[in-house]
Protein backbone atom coordinates (compact mmCIF):
# COMPACT_ATOMS: atom_id res chain seq x y z
CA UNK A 1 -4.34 13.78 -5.66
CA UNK A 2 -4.18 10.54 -4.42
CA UNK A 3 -4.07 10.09 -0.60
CA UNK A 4 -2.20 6.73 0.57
CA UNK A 5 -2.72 5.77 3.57
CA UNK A 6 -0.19 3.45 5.91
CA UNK A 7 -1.63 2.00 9.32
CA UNK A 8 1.11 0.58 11.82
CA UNK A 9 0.45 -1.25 14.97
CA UNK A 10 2.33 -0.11 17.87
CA UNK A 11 5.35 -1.87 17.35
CA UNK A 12 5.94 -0.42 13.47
CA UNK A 13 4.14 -3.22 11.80
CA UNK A 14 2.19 -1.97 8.67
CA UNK A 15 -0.88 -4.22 8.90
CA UNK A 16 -3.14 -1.97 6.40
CA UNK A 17 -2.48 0.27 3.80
CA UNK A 18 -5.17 2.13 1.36
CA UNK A 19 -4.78 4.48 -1.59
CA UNK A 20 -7.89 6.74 -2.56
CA UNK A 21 -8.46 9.62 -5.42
CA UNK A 22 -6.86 9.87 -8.78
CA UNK A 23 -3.05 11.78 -9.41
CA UNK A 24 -4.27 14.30 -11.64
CA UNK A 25 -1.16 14.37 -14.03
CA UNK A 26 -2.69 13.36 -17.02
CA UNK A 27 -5.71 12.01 -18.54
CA UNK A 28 -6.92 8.93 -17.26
CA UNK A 29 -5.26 5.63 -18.94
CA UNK A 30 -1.64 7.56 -19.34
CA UNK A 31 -1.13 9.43 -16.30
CA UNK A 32 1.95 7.43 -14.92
CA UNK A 33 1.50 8.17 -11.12
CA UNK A 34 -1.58 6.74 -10.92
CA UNK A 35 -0.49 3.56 -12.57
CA UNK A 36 2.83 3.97 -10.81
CA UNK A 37 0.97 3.54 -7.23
CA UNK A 38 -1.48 0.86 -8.42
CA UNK A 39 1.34 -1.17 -9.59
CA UNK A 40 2.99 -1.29 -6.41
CA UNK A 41 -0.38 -1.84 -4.23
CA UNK A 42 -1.48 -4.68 -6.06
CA UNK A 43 2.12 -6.32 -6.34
CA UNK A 44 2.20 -6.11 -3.16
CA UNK A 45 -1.44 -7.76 -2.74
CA UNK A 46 0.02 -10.59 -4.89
CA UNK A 47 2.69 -11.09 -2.98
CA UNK A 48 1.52 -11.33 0.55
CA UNK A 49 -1.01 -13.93 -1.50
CA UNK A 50 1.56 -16.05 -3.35
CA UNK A 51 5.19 -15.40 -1.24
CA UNK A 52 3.33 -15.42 2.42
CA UNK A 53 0.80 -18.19 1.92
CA UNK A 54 -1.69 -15.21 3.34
CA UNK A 55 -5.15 -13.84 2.06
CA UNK A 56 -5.29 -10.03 3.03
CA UNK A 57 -8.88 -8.77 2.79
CA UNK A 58 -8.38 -6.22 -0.15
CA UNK A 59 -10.19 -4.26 -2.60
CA UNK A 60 -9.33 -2.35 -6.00
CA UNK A 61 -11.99 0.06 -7.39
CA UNK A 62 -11.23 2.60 -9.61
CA UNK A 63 -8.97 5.20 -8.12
CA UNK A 64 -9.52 3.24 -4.81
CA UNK A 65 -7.09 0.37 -3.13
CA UNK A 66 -6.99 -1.57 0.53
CA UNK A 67 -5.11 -4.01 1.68
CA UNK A 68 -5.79 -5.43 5.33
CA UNK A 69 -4.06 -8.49 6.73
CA UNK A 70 -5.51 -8.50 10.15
CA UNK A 71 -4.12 -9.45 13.12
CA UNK A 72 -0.90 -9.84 12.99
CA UNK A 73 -0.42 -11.81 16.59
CA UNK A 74 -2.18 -14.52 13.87
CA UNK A 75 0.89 -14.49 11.73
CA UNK A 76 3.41 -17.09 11.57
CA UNK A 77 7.32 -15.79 12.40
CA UNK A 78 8.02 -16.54 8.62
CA UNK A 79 4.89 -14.94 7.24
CA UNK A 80 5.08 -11.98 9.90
CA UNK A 81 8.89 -11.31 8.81
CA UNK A 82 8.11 -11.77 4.57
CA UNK A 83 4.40 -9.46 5.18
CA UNK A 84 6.16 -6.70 6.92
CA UNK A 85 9.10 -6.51 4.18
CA UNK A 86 6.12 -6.49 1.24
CA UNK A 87 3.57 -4.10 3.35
CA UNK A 88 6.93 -1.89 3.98
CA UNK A 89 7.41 -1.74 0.06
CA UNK A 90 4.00 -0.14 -0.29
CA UNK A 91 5.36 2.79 1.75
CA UNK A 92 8.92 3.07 0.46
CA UNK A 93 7.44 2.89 -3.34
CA UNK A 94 5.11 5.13 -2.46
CA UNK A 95 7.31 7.79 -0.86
CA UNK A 96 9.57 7.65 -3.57
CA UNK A 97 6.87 8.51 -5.87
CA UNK A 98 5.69 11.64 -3.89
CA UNK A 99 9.43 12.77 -3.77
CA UNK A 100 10.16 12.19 -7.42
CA UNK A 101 6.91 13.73 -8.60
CA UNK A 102 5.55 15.77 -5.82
CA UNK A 103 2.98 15.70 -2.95
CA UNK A 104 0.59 17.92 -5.01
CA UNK A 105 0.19 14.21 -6.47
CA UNK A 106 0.87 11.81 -3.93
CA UNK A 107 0.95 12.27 -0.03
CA UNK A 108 1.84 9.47 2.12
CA UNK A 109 0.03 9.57 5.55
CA UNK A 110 0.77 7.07 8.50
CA UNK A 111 -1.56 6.24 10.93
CA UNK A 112 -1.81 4.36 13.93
CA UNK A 113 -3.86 0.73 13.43
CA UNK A 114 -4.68 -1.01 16.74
């Protein structure tokens, strides 16, 4: 199963996010969840890079993903506004996923990050 999990500072802001473990639905290198939530993660990862001018502390192992962005007092009002619309997408992707194809492969955990 793979766990993702969403860290939000006390006013909602997602500032971290990680995904750990492996879906399970099929052999590795065609199971479609897997790739499905590694997609969005490192999209994401991309775009807080090249749309938000920022440079999240991340990592991608097999079967494991994090994305940290820090502080966000540090944040511009531009970058602060464009990271929590990408960070949010990380979520709402992966909820969609555990609703279309069950929690017994994805569960979406928030936490809180301060």
């Amino acid at each position: 199963m793979i766990t993702v999990t969403i860290y939000r500072q006390p006013d909602g802001f997602i500032s971290r996010f990680e995904a750990y473990g492996h879906a399970g639905q099929a052999e590795a290198g065609q199971d479609i969840i897997c790739a499905g939530v590694s997609a969005i993660a490192q999209t994401v990862i991309g775009s807080l890079q090249e749309l938000a001018s920022l440079e999240p502390d991340y990592g991608l192992d097999d079967g494991d993903i994090y994305c940290d962005i820090g502080d966000p007092v540090k944040l511009s009002a531009e970058q602060r506004v464009k990271a929590s619309a990408l960070m949010g997408s990380m979520d709402i992707g992966c909820q969609q996923i555990s609703s279309s194809y069950g929690r017994e492969y994805v569960t979406v955990k928030n936490k809180s990050y301060y």
